[in-house]
Protein backbone atom coordinates (compact mmCIF):
# COMPACT_ATOMS: atom_id res chain seq x y z
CA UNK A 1 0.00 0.00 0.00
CA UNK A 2 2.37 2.33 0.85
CA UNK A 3 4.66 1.68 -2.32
CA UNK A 4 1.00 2.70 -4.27
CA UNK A 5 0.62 5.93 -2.79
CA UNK A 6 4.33 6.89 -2.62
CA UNK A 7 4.43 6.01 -6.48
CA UNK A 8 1.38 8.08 -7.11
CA UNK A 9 3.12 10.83 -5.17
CA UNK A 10 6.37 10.73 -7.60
CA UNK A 11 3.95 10.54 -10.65
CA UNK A 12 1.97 13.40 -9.88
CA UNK A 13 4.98 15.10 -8.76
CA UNK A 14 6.53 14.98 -12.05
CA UNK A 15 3.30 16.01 -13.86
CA UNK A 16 3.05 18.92 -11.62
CA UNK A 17 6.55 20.07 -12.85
CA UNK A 18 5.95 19.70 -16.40
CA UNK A 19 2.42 21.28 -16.25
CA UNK A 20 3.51 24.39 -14.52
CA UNK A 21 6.68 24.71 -16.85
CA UNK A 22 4.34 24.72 -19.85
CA UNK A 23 1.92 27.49 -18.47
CA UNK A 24 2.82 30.74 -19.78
CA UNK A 25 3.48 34.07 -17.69
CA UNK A 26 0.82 36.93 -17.39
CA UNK A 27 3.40 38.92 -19.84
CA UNK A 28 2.67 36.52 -22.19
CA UNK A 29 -1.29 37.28 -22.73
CA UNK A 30 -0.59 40.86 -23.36
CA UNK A 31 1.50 39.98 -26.38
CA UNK A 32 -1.08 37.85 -27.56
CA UNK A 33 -3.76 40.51 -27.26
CA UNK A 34 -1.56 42.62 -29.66
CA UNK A 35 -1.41 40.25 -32.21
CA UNK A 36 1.99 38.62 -31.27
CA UNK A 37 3.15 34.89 -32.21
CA UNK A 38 2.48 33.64 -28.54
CA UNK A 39 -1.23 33.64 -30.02
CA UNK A 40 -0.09 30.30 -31.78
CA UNK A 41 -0.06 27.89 -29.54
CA UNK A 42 -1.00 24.36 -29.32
CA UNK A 43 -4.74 25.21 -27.47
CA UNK A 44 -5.22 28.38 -29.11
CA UNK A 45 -5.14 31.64 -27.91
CA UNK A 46 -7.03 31.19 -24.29
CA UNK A 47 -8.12 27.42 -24.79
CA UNK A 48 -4.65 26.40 -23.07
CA UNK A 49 -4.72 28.30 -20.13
CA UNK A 50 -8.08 26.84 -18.89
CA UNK A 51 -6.87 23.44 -19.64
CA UNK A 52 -3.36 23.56 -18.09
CA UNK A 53 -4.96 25.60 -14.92
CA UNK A 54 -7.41 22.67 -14.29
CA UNK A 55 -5.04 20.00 -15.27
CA UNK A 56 -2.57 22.00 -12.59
CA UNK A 57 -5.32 21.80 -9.73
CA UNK A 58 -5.94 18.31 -10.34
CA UNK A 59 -2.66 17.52 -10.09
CA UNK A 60 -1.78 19.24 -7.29
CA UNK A 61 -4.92 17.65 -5.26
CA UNK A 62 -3.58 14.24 -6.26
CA UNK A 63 -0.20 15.44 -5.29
CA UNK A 64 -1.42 17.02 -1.77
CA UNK A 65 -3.40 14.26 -0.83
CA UNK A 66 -1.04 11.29 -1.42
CA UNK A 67 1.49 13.48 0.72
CA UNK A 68 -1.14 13.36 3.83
CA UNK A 69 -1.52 9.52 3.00
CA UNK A 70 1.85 8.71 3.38
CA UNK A 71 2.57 10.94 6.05
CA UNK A 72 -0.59 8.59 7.78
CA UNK A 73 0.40 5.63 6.59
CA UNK A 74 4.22 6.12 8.05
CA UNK A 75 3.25 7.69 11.43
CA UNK A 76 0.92 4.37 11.84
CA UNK A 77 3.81 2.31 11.15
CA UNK A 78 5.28 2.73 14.59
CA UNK A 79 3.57 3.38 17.99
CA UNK A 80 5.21 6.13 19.54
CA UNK A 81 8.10 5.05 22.43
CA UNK A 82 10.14 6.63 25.37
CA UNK A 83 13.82 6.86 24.25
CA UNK A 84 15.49 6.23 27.62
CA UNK A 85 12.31 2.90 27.66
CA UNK A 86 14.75 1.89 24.35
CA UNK A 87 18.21 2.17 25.94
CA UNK A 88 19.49 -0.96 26.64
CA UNK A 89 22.04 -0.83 29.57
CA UNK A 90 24.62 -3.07 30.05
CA UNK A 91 26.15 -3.82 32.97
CA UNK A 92 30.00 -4.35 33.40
CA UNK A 93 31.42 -7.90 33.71
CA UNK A 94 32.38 -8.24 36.97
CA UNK A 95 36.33 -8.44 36.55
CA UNK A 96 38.73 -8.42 39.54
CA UNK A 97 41.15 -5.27 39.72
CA UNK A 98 44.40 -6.05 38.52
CA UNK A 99 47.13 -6.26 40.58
CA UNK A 100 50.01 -3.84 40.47
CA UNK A 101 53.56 -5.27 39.95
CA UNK A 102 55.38 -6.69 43.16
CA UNK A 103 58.40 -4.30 42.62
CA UNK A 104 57.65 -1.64 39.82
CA UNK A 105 61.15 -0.86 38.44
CA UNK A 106 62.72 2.32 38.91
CA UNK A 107 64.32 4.87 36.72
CA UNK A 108 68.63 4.80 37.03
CA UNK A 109 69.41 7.28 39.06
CA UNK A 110 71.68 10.24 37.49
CA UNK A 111 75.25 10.86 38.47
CA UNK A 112 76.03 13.90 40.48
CA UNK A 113 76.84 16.73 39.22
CA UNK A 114 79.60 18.45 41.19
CA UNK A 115 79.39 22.29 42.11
């Protein structure tokens, strides 16, 4: 289930991209109105822009609503812990101390140095 709705999510990520790259800007329809080339377009004039807008909501419902699902579907996954209830403490090994050296050896002593 979850690999559904987090494939849905990349798909209509992607689409959202591509349809919102294709819209064109608000400086675009004044050229149009003047009789520029941006009039040619695959739609026509204005037919694009309600197409592309709804296609663009769509999307972005699809998009929106797949992110809540997942975001559900994850926080379900696990119940919600204490972190210190998690720690697992070990306790030392009961070792006996070492014991120091009988005679530790000593450092030669340096000759005198006379005054």
């Amino acid at each position: 289930m979850k690999d559904l709705v987090l494939v849905i999510d990349v798909i209509s990520a992607v689409g959202l991209i591509g349809l919102i790259l294709l819209q064109q800007g608000k400086g675009a329809d004044i050229g149009a109105a003047f009789g520029s080339g941006a009039s040619q377009t695959l739609f026509g004039s204005r037919g694009s822009a309600n197409f592309l807008t709804r296609a663009t909501a769509i999307l972005a419902t699809v998009f929106f609503l797949s992110n809540l699902g997942l975001a559900w579907l994850y926080a379900k996954q696990t119940t919600p812990t204490s972190v210190t209830r998690s720690v697992v403490t070990e306790q030392p090994a009961k070792t006996e101390a070492p014991t120091p050296p009988a005679e530790a050896p000593t450092a030669p002593k340096a000759p005198e140095v006379p005054k």
